[in-house]
C-alpha atoms as a PDB file:
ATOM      1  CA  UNK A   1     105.136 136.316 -27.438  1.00  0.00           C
ATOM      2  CA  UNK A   2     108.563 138.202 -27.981  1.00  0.00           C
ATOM      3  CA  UNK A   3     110.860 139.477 -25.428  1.00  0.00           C
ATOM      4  CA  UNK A   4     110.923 143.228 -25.474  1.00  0.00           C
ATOM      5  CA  UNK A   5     114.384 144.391 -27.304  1.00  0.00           C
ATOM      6  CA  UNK A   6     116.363 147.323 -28.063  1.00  0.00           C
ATOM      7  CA  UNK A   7     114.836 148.039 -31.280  1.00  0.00           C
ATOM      8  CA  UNK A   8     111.754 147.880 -29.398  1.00  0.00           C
ATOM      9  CA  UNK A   9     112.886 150.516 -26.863  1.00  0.00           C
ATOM     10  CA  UNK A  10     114.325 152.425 -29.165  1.00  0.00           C
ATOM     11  CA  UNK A  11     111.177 152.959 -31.327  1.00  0.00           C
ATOM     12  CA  UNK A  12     109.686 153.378 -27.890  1.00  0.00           C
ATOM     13  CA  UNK A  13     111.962 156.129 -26.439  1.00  0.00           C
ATOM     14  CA  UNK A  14     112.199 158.546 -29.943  1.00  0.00           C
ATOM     15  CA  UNK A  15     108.110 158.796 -29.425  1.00  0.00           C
ATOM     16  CA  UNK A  16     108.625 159.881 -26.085  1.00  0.00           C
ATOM     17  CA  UNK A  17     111.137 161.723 -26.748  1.00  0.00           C
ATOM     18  CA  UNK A  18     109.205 163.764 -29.144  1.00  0.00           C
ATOM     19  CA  UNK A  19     106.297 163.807 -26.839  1.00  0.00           C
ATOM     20  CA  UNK A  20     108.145 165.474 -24.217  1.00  0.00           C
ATOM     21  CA  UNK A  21     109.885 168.279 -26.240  1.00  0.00           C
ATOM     22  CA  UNK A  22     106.626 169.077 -27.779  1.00  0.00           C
ATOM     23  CA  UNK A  23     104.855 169.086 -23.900  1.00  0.00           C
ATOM     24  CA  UNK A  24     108.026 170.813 -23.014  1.00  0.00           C
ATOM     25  CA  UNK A  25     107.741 173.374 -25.685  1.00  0.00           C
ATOM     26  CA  UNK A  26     104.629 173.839 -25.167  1.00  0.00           C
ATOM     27  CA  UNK A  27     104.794 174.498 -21.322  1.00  0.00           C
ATOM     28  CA  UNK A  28     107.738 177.213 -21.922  1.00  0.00           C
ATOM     29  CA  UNK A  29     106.904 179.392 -24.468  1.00  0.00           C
ATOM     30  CA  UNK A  30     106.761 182.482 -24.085  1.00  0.00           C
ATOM     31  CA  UNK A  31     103.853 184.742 -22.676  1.00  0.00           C
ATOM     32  CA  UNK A  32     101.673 186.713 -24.911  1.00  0.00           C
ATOM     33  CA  UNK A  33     102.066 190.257 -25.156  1.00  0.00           C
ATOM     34  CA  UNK A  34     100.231 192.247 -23.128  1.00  0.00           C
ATOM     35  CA  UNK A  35      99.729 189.755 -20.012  1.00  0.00           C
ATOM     36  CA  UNK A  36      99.791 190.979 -17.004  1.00  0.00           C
ATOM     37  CA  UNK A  37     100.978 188.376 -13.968  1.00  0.00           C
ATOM     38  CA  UNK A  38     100.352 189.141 -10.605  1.00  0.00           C
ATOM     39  CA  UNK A  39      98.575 188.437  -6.958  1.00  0.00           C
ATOM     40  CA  UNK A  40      96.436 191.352  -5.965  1.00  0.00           C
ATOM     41  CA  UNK A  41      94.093 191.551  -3.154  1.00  0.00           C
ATOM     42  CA  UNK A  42      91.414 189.423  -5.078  1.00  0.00           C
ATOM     43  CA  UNK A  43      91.770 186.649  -7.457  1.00  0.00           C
ATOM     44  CA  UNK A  44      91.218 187.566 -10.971  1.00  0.00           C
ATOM     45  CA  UNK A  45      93.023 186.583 -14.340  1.00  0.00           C
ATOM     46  CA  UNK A  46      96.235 187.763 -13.302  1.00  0.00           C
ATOM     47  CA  UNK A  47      96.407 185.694 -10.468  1.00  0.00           C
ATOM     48  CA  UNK A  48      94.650 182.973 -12.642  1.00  0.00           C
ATOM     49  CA  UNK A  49      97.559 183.111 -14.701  1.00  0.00           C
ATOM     50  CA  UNK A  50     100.550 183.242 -12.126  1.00  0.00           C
ATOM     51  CA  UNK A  51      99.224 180.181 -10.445  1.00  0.00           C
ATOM     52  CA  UNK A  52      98.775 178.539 -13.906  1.00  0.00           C
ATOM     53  CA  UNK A  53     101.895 179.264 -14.823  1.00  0.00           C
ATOM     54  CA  UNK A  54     103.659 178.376 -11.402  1.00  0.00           C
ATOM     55  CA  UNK A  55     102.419 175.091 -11.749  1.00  0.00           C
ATOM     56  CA  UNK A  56     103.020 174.603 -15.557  1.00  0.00           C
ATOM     57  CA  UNK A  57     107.216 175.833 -14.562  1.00  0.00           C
ATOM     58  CA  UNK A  58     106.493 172.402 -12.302  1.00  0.00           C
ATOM     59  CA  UNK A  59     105.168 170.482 -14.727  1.00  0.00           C
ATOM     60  CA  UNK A  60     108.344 171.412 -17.563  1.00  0.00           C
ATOM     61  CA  UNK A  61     110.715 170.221 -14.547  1.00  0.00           C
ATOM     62  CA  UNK A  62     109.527 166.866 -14.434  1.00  0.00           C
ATOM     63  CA  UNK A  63     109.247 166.825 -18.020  1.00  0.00           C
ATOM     64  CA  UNK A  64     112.985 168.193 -18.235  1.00  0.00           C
ATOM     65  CA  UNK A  65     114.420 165.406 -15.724  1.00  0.00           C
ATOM     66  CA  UNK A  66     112.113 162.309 -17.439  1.00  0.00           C
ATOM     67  CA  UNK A  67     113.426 163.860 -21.009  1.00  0.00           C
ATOM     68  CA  UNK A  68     116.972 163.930 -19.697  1.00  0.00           C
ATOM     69  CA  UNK A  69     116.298 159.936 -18.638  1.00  0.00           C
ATOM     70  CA  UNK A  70     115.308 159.216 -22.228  1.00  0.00           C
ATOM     71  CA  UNK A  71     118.032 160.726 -23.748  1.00  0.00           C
ATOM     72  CA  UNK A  72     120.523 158.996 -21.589  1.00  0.00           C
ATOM     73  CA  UNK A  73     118.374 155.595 -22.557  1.00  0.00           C
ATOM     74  CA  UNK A  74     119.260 156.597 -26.138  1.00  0.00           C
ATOM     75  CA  UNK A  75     122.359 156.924 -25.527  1.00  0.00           C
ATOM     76  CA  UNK A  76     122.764 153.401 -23.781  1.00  0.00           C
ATOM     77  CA  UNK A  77     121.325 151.683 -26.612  1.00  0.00           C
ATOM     78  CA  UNK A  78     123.741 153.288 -28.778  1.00  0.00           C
ATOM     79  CA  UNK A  79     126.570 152.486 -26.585  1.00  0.00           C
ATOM     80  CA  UNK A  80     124.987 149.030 -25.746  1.00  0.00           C
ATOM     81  CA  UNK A  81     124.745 149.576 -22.184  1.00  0.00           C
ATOM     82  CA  UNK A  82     121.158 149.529 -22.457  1.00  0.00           C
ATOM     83  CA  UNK A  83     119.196 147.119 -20.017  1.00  0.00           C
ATOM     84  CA  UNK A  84     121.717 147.014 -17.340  1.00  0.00           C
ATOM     85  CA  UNK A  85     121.791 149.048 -14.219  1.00  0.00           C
ATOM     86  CA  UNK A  86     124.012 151.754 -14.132  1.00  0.00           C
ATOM     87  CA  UNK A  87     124.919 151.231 -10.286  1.00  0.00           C
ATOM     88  CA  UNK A  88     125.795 147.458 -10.088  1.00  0.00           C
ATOM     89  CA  UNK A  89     125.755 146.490 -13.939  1.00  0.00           C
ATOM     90  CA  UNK A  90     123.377 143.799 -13.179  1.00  0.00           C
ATOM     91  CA  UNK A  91     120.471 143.215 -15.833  1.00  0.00           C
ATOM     92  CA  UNK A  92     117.649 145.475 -15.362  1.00  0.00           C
ATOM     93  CA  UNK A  93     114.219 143.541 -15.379  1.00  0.00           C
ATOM     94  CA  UNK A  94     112.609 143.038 -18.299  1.00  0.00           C
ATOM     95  CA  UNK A  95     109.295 143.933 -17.138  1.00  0.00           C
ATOM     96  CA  UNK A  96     110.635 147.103 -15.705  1.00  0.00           C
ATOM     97  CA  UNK A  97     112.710 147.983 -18.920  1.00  0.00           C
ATOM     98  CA  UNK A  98     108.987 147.224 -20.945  1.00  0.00           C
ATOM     99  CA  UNK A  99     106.743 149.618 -18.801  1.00  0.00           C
ATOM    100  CA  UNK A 100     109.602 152.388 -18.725  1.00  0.00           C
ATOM    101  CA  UNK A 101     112.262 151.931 -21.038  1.00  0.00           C
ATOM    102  CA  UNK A 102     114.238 154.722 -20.117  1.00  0.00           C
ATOM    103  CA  UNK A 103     115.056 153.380 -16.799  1.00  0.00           C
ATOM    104  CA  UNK A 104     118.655 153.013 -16.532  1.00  0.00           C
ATOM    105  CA  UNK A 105     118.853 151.432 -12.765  1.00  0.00           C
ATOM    106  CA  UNK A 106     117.311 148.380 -11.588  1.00  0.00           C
ATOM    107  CA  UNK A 107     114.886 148.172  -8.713  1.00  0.00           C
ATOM    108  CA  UNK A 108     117.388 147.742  -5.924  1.00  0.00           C
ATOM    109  CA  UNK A 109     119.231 151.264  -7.035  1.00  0.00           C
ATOM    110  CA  UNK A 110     116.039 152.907  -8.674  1.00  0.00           C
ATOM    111  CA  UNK A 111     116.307 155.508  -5.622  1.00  0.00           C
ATOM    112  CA  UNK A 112     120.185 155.958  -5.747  1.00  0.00           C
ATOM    113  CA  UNK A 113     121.458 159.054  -6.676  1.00  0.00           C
ATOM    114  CA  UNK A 114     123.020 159.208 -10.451  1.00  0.00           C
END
């Protein structure tokens, strides 16, 4: 078996990357002409679509931050900073680093703010 590697994070993070902006694009385009959005007294396909779309705004924020985290990933390998935590410079694990390349912390500073 091979230890996972930059060039297999980096094949890793341009498919996700390119996942995300289509998800992304696909979340914020724009709404069709002629919609109508809004909450009346009783729920019908305006409301339908307000709530849809409330949540889907939700959904292209989390998309938006994790794409952010894979571009910054990118740009580690690049820089070769990739695989060690931003916070204390230790190595990241390489079981973390497998299942989510893009992380840029390691466990201890996973939560600390970047």
């Amino acid at each position: 078996m091979t230890e996972y590697g930059p060039e297999d994070a980096a094949a890793e993070l341009a498919a996700k990357e390119a996942e995300l902006r289509r998800k992304l694009a696909r979340l914020t385009a724009p709404v069709e002409d002629g919609s109508t959005i809004g909450f009346g007294k009783r729920i019908g396909d305006g409301t339908t679509q307000a709530i849809q779309q409330m949540e889907d705004a939700g959904s292209a924020q989390v998309i938006a931050e994790t794409l952010d985290a894979v571009l910054r990933a990118r740009a580690r390998l690049d820089d070769g900073t990739w695989g060690r935590c931003e916070v204390c410079d230790e190595p990241i694990d390489p079981d973390r680093l497998e299942f989510r390349p893009w992380s840029t912390t390691c466990l201890a500073h996973a939560d600390a703010p970047r």
